[in-house]
C-alpha atoms as a PDB file:
ATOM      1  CA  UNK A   1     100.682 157.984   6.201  1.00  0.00           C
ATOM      2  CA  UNK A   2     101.357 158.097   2.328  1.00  0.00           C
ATOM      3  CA  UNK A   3     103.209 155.621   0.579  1.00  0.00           C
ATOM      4  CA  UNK A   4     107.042 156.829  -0.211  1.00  0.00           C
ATOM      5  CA  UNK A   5     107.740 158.331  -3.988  1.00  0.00           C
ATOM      6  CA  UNK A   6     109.519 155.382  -5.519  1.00  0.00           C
ATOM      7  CA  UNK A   7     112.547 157.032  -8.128  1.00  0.00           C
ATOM      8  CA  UNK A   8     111.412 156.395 -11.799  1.00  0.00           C
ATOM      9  CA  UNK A   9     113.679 154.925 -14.286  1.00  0.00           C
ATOM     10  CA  UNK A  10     114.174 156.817 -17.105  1.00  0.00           C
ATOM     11  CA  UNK A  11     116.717 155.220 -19.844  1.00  0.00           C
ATOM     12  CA  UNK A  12     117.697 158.293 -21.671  1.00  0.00           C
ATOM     13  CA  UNK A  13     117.497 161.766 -21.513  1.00  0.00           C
ATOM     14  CA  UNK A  14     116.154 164.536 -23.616  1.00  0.00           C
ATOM     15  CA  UNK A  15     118.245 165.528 -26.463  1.00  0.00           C
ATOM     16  CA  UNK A  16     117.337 169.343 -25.386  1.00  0.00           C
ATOM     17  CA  UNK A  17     116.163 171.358 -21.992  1.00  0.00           C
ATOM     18  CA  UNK A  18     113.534 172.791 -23.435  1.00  0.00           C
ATOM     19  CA  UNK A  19     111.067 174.047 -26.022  1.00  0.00           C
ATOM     20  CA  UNK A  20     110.073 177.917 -26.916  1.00  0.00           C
ATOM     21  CA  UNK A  21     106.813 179.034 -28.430  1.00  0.00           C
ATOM     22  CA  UNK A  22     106.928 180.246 -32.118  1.00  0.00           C
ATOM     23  CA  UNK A  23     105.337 183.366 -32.387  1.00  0.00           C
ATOM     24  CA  UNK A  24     105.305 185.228 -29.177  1.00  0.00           C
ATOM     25  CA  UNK A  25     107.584 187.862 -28.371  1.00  0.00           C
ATOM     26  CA  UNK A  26     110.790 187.050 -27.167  1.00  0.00           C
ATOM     27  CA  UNK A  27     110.113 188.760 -24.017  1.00  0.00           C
ATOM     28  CA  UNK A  28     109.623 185.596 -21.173  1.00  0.00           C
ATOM     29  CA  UNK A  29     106.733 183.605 -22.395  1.00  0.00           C
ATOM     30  CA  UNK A  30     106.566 181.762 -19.103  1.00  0.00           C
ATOM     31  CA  UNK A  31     107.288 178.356 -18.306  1.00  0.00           C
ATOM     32  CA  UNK A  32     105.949 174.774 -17.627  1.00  0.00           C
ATOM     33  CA  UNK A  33     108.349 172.612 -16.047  1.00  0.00           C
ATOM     34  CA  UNK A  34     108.100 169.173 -17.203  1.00  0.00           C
ATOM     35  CA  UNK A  35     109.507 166.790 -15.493  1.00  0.00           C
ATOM     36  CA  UNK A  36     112.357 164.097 -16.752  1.00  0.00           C
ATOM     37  CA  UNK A  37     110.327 161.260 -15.506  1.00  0.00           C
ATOM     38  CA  UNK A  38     106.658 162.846 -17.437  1.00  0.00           C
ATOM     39  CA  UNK A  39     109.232 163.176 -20.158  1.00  0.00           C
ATOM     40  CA  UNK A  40     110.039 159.658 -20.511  1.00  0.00           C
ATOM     41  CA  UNK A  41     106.491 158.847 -19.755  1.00  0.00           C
ATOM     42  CA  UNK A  42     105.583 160.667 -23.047  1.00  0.00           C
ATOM     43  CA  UNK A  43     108.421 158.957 -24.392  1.00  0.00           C
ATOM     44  CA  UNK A  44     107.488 155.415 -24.074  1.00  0.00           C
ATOM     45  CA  UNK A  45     103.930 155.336 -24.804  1.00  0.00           C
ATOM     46  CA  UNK A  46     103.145 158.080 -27.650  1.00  0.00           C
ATOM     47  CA  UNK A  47     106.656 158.116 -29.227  1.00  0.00           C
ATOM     48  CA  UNK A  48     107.543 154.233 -28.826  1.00  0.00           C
ATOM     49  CA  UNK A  49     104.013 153.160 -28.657  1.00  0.00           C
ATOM     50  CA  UNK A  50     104.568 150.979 -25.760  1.00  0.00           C
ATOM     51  CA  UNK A  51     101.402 149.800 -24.000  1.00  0.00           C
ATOM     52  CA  UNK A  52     101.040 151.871 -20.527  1.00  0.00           C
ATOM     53  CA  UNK A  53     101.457 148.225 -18.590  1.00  0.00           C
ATOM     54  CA  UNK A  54     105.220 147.899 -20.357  1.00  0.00           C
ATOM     55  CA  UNK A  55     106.297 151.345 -19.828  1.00  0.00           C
ATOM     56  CA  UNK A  56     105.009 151.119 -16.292  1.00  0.00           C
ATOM     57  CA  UNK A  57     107.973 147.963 -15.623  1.00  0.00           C
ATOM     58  CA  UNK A  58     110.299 149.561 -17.541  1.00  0.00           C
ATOM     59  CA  UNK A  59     109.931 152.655 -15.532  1.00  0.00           C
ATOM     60  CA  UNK A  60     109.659 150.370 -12.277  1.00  0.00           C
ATOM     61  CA  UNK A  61     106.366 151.878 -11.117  1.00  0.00           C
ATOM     62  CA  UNK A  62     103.152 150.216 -11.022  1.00  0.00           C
ATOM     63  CA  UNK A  63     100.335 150.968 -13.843  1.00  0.00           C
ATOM     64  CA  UNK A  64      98.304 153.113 -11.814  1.00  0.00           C
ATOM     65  CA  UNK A  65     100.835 155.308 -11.015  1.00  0.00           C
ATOM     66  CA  UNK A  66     102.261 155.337 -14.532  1.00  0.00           C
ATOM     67  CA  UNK A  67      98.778 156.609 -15.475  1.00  0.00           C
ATOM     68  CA  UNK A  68      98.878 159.452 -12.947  1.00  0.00           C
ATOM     69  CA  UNK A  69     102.786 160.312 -14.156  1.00  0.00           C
ATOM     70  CA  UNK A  70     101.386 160.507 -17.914  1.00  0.00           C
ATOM     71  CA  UNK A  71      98.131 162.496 -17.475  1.00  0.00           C
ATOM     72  CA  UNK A  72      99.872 165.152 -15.732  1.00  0.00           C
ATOM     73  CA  UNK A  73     102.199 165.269 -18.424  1.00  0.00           C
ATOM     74  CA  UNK A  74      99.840 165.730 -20.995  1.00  0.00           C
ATOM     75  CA  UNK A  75      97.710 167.936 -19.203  1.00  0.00           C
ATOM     76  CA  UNK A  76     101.154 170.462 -18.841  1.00  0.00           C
ATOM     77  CA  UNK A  77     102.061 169.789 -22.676  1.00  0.00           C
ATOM     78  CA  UNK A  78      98.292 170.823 -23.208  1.00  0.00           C
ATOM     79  CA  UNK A  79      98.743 173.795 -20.802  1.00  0.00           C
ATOM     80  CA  UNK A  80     102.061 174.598 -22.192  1.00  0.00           C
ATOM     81  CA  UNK A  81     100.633 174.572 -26.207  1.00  0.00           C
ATOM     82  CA  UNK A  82      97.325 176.347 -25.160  1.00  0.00           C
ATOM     83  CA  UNK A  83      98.802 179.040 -22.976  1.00  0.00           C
ATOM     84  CA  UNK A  84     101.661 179.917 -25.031  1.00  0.00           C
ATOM     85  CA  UNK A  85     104.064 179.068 -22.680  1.00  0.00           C
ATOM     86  CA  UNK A  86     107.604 177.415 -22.720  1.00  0.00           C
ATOM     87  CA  UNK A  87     108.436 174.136 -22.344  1.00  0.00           C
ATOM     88  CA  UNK A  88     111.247 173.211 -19.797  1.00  0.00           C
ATOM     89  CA  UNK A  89     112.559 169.873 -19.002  1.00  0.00           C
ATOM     90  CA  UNK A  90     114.446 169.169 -15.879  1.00  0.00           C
ATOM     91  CA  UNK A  91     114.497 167.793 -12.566  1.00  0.00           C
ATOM     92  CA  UNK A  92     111.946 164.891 -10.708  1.00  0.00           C
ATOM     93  CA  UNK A  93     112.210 162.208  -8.788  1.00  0.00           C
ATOM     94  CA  UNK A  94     114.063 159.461 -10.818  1.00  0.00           C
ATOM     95  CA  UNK A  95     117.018 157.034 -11.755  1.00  0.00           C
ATOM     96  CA  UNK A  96     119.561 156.417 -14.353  1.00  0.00           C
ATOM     97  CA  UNK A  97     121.673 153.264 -15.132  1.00  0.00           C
ATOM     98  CA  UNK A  98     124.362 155.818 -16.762  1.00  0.00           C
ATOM     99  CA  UNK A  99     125.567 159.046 -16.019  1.00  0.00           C
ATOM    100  CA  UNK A 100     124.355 162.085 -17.572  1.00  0.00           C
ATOM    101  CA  UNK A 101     126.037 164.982 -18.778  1.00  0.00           C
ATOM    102  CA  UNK A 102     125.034 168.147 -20.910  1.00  0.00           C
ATOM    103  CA  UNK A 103     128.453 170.239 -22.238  1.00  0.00           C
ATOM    104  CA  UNK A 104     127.395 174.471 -21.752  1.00  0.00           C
ATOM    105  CA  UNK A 105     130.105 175.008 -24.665  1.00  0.00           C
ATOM    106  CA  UNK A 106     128.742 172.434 -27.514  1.00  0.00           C
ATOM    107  CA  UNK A 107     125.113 171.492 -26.238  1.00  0.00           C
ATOM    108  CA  UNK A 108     126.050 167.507 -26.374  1.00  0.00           C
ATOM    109  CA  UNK A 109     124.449 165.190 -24.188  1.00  0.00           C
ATOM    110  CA  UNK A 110     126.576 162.694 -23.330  1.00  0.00           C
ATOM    111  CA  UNK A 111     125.554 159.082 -21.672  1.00  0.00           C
ATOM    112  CA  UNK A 112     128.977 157.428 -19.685  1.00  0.00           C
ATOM    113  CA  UNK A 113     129.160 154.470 -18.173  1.00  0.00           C
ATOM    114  CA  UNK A 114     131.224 156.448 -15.639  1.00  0.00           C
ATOM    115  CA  UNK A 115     131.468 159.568 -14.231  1.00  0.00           C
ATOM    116  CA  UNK A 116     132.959 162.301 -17.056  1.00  0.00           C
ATOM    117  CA  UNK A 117     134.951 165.607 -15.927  1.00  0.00           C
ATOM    118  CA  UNK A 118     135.238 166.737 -19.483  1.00  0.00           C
ATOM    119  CA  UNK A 119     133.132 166.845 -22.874  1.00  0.00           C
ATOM    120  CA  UNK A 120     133.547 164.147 -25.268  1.00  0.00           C
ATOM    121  CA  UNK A 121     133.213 166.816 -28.567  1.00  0.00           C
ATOM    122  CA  UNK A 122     134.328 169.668 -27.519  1.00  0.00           C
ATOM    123  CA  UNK A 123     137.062 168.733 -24.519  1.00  0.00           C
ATOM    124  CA  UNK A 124     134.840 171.279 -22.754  1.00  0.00           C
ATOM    125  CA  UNK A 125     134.890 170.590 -18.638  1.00  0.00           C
ATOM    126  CA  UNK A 126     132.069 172.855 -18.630  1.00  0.00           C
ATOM    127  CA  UNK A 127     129.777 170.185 -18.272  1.00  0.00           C
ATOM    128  CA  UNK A 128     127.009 169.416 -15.667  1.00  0.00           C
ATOM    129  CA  UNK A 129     125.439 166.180 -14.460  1.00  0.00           C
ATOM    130  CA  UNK A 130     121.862 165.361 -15.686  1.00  0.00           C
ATOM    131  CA  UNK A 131     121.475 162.001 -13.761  1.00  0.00           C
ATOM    132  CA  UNK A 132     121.248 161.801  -9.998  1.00  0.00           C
ATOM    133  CA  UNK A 133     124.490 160.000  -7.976  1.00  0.00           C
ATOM    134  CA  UNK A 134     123.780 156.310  -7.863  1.00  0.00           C
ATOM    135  CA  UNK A 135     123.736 154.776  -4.790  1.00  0.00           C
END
């Protein structure tokens, strides 16, 4: 019987949903759906050049597994670049300290310490939750 998938933490989210390829026509380029928890994988060792055994206990995950998460993020980033496809980010198995929002009006992303029914810029309460309930 396999182990359980333990929820990653991930500290923030991505400032957008998404990339597009530059280039191809704007007709639907397909997608590669990258999850939040490769995301933050990608994050914390090529962006914050954190050694994969740091990222690992930051993410609360062992090192092997943190390995796995960021090879498979890399090889869809590769996929995504060499295929000509789009980028989206969403979705996983994971955790948040904060709450997450995105406004649909403004594009903010918002981080709360509690739960928001309205944007913070725009006073927008067309606004949808990122981050998972806590438990």
């Amino acid at each position: 019987m396999p182990n359980r998938i333990r929820e990653r933490r991930i500290m923030m989210p991505p400032l957008m949903d998404g990339y597009k390829p530059f280039g191809i026509a704007k007709c639907e380029p397909g997608w590669v759906t990258l999850y939040f928890e490769e995301f933050e994988a990608i994050r914390l060792v090529d962006y914050e050049r954190l050694h994969q055994e740091e990222a690992a206990e930051m993410m609360n995950i062992s090192r092997p597994t943190f390995t796995r998460l960021l090879d498979k993020a890399r090889r869809k980033l590769a996929r995504a670049f060499v295929e000509g496809k789009g980028i989206l980010i969403k979705g996983g198995t994971y955790v948040t300290e904060h709450f997450w929002y995105k406004c649909h009006n403004c594009n903010e992303t918002m981080i709360t310490m509690k739960p928001a029914s309205q944007c913070r810029e725009c006073d927008s309460e067309n606004i949808i939750q990122l981050s998972r309930d806590r438990k």
